[in-house]
PDB file of N, CA and C in Angstrom:
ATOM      1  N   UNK A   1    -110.876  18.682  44.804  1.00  0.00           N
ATOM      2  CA  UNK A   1    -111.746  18.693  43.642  1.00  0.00           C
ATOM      3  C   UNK A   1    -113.015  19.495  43.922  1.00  0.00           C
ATOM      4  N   UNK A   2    -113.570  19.056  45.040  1.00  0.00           N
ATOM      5  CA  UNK A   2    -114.721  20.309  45.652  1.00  0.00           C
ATOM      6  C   UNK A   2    -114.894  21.502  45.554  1.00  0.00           C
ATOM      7  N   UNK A   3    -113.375  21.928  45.963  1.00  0.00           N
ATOM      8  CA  UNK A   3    -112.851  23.646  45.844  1.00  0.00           C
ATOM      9  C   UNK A   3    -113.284  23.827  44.570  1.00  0.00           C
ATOM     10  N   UNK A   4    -112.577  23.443  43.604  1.00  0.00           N
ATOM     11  CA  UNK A   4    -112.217  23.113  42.419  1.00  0.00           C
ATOM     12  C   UNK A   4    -113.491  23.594  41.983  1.00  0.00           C
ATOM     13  N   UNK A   5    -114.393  22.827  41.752  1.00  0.00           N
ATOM     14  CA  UNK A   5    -115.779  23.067  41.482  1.00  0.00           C
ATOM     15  C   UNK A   5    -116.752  24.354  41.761  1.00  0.00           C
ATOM     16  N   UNK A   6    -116.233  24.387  43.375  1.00  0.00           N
ATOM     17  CA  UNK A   6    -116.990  25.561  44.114  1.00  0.00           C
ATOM     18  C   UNK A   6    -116.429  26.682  43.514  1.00  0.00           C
ATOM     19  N   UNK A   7    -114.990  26.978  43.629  1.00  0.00           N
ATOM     20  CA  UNK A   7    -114.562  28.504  42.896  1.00  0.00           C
ATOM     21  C   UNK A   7    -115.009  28.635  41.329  1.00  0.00           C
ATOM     22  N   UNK A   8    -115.131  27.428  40.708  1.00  0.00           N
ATOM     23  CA  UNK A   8    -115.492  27.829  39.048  1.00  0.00           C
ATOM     24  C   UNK A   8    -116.880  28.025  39.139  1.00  0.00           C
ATOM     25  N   UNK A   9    -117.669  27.285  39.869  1.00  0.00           N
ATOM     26  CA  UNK A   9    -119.145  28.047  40.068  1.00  0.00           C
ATOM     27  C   UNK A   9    -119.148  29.283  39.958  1.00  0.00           C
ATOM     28  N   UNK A  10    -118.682  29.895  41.262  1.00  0.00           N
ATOM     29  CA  UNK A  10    -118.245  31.113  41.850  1.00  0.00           C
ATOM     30  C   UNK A  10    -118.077  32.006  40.760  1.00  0.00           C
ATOM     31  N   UNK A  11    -117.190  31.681  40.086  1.00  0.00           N
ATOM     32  CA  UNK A  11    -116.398  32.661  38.962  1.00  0.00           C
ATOM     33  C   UNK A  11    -117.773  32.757  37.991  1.00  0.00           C
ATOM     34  N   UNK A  12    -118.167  31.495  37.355  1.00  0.00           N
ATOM     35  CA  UNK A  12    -119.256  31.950  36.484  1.00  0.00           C
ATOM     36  C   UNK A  12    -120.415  32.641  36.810  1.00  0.00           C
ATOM     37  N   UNK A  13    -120.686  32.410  38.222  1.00  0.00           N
ATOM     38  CA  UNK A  13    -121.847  33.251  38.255  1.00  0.00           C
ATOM     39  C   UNK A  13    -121.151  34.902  38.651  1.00  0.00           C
ATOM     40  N   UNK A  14    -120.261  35.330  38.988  1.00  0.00           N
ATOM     41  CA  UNK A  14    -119.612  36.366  39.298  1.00  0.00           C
ATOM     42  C   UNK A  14    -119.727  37.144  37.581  1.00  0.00           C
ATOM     43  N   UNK A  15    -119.299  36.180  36.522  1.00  0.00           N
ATOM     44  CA  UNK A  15    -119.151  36.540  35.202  1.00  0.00           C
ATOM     45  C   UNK A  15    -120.615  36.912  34.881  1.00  0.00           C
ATOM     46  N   UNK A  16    -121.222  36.508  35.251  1.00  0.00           N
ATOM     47  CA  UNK A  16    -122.695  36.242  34.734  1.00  0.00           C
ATOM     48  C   UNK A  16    -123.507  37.801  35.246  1.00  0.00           C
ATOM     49  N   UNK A  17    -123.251  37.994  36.245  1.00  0.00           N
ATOM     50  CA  UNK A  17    -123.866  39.037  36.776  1.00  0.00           C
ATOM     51  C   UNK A  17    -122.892  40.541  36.648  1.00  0.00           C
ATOM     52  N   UNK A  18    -121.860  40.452  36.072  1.00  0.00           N
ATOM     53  CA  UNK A  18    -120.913  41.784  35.613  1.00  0.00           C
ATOM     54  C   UNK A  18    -121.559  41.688  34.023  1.00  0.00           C
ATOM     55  N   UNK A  19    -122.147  40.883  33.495  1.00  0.00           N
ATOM     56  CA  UNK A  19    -122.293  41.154  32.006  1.00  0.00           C
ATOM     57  C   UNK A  19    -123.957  41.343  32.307  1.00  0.00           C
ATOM     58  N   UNK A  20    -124.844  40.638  33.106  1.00  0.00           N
ATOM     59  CA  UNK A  20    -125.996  41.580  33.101  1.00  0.00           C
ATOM     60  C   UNK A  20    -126.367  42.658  33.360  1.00  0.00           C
ATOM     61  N   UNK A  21    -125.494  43.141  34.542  1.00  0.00           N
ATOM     62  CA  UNK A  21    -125.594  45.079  35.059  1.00  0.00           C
ATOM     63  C   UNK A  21    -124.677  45.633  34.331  1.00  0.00           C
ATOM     64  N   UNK A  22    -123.995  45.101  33.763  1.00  0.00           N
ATOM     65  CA  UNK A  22    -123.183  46.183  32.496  1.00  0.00           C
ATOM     66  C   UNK A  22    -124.085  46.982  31.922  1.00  0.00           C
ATOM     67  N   UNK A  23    -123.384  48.098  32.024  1.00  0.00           N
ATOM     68  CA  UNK A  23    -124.467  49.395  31.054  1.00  0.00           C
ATOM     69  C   UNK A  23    -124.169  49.161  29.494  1.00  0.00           C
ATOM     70  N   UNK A  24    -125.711  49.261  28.628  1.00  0.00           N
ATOM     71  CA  UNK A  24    -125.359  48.842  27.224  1.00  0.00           C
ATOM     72  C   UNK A  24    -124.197  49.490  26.458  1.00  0.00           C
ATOM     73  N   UNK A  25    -123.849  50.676  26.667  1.00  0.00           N
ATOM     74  CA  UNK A  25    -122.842  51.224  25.783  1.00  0.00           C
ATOM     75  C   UNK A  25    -121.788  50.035  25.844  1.00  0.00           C
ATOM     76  N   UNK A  26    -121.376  49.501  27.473  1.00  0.00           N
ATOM     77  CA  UNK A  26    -120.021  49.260  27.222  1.00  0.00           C
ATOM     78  C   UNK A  26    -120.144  47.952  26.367  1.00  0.00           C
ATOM     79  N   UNK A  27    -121.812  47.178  26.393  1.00  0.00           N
ATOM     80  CA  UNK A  27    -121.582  45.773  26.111  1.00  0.00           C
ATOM     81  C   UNK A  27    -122.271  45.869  24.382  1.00  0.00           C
ATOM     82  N   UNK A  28    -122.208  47.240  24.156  1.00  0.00           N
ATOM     83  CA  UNK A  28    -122.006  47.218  22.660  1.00  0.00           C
ATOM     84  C   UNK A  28    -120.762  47.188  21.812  1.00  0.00           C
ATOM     85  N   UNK A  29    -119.951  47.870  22.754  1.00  0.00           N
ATOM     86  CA  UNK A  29    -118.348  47.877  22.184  1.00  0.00           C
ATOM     87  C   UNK A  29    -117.723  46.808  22.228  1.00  0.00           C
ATOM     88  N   UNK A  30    -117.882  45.791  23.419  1.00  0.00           N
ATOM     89  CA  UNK A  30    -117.882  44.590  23.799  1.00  0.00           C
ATOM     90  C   UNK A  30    -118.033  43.665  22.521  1.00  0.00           C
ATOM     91  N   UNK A  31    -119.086  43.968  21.962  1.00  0.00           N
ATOM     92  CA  UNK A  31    -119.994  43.235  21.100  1.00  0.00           C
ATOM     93  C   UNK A  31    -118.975  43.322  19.446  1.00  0.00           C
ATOM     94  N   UNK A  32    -119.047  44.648  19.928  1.00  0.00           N
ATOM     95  CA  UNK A  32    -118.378  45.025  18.158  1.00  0.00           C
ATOM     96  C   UNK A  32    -116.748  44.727  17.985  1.00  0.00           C
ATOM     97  N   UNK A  33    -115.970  44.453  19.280  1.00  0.00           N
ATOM     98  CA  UNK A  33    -114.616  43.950  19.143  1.00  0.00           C
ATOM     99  C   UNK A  33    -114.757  42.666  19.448  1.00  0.00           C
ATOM    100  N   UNK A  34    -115.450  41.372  19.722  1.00  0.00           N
ATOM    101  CA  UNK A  34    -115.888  40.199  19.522  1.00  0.00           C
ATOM    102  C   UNK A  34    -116.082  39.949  18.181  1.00  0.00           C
ATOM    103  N   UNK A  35    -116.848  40.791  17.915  1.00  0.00           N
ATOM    104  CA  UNK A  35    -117.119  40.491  15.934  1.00  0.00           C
ATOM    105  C   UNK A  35    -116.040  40.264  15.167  1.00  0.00           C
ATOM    106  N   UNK A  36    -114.984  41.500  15.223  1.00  0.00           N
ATOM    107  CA  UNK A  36    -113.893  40.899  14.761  1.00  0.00           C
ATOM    108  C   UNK A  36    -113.069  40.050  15.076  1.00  0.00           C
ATOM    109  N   UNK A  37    -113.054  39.657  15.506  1.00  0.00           N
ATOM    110  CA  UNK A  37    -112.053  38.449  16.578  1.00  0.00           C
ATOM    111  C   UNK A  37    -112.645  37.102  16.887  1.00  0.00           C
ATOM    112  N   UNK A  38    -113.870  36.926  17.373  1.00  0.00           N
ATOM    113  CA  UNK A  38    -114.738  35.722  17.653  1.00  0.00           C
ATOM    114  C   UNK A  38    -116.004  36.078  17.398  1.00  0.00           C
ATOM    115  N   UNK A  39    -116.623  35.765  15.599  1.00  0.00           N
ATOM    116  CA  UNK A  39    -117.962  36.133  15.591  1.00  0.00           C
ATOM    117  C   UNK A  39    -119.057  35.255  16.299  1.00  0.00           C
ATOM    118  N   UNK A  40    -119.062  33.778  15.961  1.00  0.00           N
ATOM    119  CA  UNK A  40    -119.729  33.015  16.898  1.00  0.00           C
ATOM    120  C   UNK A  40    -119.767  33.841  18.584  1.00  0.00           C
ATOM    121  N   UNK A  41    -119.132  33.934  19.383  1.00  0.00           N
ATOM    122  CA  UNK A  41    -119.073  34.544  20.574  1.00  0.00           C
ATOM    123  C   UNK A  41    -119.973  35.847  20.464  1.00  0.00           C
ATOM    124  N   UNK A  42    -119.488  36.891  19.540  1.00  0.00           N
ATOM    125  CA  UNK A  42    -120.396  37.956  19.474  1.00  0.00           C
ATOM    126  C   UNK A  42    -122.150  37.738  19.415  1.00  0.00           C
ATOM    127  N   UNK A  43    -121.924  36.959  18.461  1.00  0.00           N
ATOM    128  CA  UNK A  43    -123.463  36.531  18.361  1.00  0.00           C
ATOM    129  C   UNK A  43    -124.613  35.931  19.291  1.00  0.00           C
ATOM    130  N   UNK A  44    -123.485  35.324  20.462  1.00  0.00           N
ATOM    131  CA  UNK A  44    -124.205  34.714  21.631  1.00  0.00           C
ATOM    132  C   UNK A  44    -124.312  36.695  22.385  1.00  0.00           C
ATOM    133  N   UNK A  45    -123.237  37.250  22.430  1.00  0.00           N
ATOM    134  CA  UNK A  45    -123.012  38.746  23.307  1.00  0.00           C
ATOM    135  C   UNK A  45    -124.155  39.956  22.401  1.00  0.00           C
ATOM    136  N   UNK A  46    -124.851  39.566  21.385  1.00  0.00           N
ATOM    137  CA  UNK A  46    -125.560  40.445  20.785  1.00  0.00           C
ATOM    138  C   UNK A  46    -127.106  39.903  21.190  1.00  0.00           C
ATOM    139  N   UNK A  47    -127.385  39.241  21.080  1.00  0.00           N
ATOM    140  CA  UNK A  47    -128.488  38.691  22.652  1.00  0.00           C
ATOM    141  C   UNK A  47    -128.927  39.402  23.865  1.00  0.00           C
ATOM    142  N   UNK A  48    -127.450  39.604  24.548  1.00  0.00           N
ATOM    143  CA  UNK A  48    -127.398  39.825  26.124  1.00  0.00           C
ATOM    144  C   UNK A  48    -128.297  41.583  25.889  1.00  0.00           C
ATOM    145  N   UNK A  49    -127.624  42.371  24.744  1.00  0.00           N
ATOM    146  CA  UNK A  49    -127.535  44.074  24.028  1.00  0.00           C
ATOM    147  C   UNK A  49    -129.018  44.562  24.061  1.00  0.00           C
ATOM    148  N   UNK A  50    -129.887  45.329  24.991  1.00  0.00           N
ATOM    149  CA  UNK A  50    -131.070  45.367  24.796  1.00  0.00           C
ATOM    150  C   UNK A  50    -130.790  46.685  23.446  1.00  0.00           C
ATOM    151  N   UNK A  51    -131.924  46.631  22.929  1.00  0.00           N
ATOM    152  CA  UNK A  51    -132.441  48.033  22.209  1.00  0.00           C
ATOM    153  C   UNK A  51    -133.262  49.041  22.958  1.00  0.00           C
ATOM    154  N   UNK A  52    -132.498  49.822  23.759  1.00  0.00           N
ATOM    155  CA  UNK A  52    -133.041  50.716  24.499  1.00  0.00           C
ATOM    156  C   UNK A  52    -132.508  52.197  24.187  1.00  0.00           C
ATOM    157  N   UNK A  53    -133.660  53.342  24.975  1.00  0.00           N
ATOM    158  CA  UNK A  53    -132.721  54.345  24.286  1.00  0.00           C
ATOM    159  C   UNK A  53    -131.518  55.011  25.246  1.00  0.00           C
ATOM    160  N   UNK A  54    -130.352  55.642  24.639  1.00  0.00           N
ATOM    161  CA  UNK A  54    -129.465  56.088  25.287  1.00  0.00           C
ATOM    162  C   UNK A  54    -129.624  56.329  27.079  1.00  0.00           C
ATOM    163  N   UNK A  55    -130.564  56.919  27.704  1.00  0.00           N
ATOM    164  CA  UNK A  55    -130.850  57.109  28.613  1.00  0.00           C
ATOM    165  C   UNK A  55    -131.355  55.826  29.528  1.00  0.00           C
ATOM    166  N   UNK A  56    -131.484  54.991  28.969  1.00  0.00           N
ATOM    167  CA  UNK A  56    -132.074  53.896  29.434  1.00  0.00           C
ATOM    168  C   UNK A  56    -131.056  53.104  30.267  1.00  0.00           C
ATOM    169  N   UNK A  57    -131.430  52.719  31.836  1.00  0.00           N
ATOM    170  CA  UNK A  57    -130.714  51.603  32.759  1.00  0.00           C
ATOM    171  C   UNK A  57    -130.778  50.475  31.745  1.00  0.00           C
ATOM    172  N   UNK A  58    -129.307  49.514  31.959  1.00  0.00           N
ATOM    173  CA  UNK A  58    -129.654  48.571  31.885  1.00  0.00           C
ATOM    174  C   UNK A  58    -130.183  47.181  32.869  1.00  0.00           C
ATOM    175  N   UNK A  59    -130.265  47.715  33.726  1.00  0.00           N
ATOM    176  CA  UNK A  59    -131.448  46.856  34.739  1.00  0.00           C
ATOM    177  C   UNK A  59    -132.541  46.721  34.333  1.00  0.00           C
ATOM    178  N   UNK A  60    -133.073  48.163  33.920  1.00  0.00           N
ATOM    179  CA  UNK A  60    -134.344  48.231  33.881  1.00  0.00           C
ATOM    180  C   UNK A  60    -134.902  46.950  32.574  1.00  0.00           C
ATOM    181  N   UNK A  61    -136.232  46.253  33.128  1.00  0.00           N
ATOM    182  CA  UNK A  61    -136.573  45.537  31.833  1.00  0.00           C
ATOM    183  C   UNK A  61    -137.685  46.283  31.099  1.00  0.00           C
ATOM    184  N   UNK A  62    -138.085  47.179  31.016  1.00  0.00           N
ATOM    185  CA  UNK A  62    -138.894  47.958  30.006  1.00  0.00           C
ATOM    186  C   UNK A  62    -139.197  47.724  29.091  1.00  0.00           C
ATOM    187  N   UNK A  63    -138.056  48.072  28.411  1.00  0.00           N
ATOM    188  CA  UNK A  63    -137.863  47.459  26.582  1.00  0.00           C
ATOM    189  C   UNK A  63    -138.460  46.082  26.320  1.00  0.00           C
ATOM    190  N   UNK A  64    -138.294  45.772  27.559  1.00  0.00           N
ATOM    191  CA  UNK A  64    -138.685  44.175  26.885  1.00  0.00           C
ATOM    192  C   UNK A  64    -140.222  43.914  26.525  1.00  0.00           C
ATOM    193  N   UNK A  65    -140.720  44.906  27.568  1.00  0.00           N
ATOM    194  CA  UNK A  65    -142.721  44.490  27.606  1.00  0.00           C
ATOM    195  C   UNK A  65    -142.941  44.867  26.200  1.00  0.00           C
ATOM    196  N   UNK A  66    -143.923  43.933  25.866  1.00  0.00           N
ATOM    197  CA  UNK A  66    -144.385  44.939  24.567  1.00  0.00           C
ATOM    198  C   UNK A  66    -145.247  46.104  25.377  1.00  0.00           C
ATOM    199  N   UNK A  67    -145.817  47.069  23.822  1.00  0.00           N
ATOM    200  CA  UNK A  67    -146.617  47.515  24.331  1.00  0.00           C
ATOM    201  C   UNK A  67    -148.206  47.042  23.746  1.00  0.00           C
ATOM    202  N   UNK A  68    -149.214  47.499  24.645  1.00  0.00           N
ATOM    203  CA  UNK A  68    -150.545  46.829  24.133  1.00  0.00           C
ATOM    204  C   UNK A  68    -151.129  47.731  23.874  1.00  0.00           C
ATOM    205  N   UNK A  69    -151.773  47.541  22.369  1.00  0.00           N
ATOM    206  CA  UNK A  69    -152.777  48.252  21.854  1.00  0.00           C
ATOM    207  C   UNK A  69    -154.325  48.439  23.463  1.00  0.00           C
ATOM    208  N   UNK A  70    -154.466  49.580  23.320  1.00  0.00           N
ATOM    209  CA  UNK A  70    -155.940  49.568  24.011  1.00  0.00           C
ATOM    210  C   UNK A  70    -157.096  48.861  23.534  1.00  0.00           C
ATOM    211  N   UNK A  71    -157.092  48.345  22.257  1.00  0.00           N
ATOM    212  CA  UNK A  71    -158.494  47.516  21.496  1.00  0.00           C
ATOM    213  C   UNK A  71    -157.963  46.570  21.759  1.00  0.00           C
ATOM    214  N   UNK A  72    -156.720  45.737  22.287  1.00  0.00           N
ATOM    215  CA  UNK A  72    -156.147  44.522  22.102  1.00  0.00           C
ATOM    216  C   UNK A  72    -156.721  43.812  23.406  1.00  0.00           C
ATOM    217  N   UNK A  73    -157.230  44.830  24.665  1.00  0.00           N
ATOM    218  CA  UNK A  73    -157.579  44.662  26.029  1.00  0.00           C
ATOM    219  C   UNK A  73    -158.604  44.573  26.050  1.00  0.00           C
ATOM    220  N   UNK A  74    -159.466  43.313  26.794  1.00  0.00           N
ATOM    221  CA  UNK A  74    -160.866  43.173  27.106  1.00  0.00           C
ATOM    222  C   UNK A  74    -161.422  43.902  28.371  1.00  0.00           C
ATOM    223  N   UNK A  75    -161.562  45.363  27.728  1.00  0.00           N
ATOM    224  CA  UNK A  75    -161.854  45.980  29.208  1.00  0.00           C
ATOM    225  C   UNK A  75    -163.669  45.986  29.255  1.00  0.00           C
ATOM    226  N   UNK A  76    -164.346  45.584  30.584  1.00  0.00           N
ATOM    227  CA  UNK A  76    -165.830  45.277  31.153  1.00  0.00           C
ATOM    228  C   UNK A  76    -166.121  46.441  32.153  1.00  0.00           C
ATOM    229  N   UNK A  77    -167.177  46.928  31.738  1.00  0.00           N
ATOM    230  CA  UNK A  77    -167.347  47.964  32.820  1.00  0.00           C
ATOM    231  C   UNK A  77    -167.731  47.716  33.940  1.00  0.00           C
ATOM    232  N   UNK A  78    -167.463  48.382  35.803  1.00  0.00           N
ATOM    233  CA  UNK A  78    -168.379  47.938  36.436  1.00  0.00           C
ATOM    234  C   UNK A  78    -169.318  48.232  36.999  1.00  0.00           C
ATOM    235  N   UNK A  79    -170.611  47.659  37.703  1.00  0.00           N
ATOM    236  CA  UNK A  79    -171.535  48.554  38.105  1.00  0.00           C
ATOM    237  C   UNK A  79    -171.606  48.111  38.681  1.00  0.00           C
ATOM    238  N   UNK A  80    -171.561  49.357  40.220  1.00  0.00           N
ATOM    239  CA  UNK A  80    -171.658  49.151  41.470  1.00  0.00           C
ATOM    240  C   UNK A  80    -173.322  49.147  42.103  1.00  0.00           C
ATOM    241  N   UNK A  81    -173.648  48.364  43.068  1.00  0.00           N
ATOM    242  CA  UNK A  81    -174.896  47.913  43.582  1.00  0.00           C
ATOM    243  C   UNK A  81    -174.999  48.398  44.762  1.00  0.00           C
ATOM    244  N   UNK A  82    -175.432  49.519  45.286  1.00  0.00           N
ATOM    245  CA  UNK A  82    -175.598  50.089  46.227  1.00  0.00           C
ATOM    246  C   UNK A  82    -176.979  49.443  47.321  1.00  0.00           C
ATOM    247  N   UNK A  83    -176.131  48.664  48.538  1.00  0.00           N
ATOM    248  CA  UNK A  83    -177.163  48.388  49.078  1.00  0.00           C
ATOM    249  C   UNK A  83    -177.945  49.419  50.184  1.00  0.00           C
ATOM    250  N   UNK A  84    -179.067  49.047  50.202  1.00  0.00           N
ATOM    251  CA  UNK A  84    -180.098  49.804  51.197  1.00  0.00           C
ATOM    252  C   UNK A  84    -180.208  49.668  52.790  1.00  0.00           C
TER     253      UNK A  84
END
């Protein structure tokens, strides 16, 4: 029963990490033959799909940061004190 346990671990996290380094193209096609077949399922697999552009790793987390306005940042100037 141990085994049992240990290899299905195994397997899911094995599953888990072939669908995060998947490059988006393939886990868009992925996505779009789920739809027809198991939409619930797709819908969890349209989640995983960043919006990045063509060129874009999917490792990379980029896409995800927003970006920040420069007025949105409390930037303080500093002044340095030159001692004698």
């Amino acid at each position: 029963m141990q085994t049992a346990i240990t290899i299905s671990i195994l397997i899911f996290a094995a599953i888990y990490l072939v669908l995060k380094w998947m490059p988006n193209k393939l886990k868009e096609k992925i996505r779009l033959q789920l739809l027809a077949t198991h939409p619930q399922l797709a819908k969890y697999f349209e989640s995983t799909v960043k919006k990045c552009a063509s060129s874009c790793s999917s490792s990379c987390n980029s896409c995800d940061a927003q970006t920040v306005n420069n007025r949105q940042i409390d930037v303080k100037p500093i002044h340095f004190i030159h001692r004698s």
